[in-house]
Protein backbone atom coordinates (compact mmCIF):
# COMPACT_ATOMS: atom_id res chain seq x y z
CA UNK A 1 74.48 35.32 -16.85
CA UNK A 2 75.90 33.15 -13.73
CA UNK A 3 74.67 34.00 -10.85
CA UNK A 4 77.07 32.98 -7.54
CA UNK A 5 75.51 30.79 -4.79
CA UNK A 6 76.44 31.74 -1.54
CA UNK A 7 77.63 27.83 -0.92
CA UNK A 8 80.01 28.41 -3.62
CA UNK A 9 83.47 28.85 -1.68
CA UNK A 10 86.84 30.66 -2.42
CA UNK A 11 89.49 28.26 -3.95
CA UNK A 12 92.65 28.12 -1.50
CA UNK A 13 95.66 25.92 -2.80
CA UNK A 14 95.14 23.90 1.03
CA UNK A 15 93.15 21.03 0.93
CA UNK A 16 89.93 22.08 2.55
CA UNK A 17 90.15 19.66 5.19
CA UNK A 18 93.18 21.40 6.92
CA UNK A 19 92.23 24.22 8.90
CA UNK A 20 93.56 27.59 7.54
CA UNK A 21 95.67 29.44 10.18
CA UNK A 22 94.02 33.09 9.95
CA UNK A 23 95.43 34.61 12.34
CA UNK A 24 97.72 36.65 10.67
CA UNK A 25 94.58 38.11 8.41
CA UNK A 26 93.54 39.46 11.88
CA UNK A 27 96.92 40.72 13.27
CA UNK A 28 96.47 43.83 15.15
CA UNK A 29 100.20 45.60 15.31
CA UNK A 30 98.81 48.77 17.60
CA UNK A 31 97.53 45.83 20.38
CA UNK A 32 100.95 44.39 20.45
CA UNK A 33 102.63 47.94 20.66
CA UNK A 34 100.53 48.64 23.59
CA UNK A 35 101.00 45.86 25.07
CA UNK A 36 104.33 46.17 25.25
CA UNK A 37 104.43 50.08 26.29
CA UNK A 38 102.24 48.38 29.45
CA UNK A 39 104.28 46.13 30.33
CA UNK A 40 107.24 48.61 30.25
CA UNK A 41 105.25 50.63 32.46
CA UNK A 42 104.86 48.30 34.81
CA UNK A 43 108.52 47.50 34.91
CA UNK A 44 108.92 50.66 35.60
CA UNK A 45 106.07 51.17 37.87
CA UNK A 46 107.79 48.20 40.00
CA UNK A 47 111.46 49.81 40.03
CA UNK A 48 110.28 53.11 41.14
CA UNK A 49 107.65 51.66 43.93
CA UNK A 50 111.57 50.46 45.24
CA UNK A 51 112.94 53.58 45.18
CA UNK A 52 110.15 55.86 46.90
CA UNK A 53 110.57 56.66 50.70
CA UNK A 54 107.46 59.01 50.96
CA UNK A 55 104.42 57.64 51.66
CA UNK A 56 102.24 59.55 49.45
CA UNK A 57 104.48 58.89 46.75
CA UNK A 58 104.43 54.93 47.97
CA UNK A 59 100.48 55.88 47.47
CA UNK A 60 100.69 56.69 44.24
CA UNK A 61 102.70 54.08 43.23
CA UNK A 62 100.18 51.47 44.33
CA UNK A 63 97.13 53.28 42.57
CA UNK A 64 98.87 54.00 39.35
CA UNK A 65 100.05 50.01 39.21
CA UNK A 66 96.54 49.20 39.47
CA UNK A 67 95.50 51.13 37.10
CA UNK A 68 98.55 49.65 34.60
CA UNK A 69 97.03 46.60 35.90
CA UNK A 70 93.47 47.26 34.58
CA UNK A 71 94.74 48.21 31.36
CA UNK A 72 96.70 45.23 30.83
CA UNK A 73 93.89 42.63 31.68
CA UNK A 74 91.87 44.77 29.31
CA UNK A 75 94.39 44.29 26.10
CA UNK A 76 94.63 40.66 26.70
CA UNK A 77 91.19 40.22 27.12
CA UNK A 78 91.08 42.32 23.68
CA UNK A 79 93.34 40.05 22.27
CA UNK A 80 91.62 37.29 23.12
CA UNK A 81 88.24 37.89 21.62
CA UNK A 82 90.26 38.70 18.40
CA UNK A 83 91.68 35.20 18.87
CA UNK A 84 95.58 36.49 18.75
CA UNK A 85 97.22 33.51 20.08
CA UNK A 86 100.72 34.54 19.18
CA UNK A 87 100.22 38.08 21.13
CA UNK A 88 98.91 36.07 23.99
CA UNK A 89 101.23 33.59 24.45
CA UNK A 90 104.32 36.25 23.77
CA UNK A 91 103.01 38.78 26.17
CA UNK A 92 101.74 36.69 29.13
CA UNK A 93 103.86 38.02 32.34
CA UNK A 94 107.02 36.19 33.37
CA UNK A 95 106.61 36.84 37.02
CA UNK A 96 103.55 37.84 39.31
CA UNK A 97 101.80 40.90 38.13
């Protein structure tokens, strides 16, 4: 009976001394979906902070982007420790958030 060795490594048709792109064994599709609903809510957040004239509504505007702001850093610092370059690089903001 053969035993396996735990140095004994899975055959891969690269040679082993190009690094194998894993990212896509990792690929979360539900942080990229939220991601983008953020974002959209902060588009949104931004057009309707334009359009308020009362201050308490002005108010709320401010706290909820904050909050869309908290959640944002939080999914690209989630992406990060998952090490989804692609997501990070595709969803980085175009203008100041």
């Amino acid at each position: 009976m053969l035993e396996r060795t735990h140095n004994q490594t899975t055959q891969t048709l690269l040679s082993s001394r190009i690094p194998r792109d894993t990212e896509h064994e990792r690929y979360h599709p539900e942080l990229e979906e939220e991601l983008k609903e953020c974002l959209f809510c902060l588009k949104r957040n931004e057009m309707m902070f334009d359009l308020e004239v009362d201050t308490d509504l002005i108010e709320q505007r401010i706290y909820e982007r904050q909050a869309l702001l908290c959640r944002y850093r939080y999914l690209l610092a989630r992406a990060r420790e998952l090490g989804l370059h692609t997501v990070l690089t595709k969803y980085q903001p175009a203008g100041q958030l």
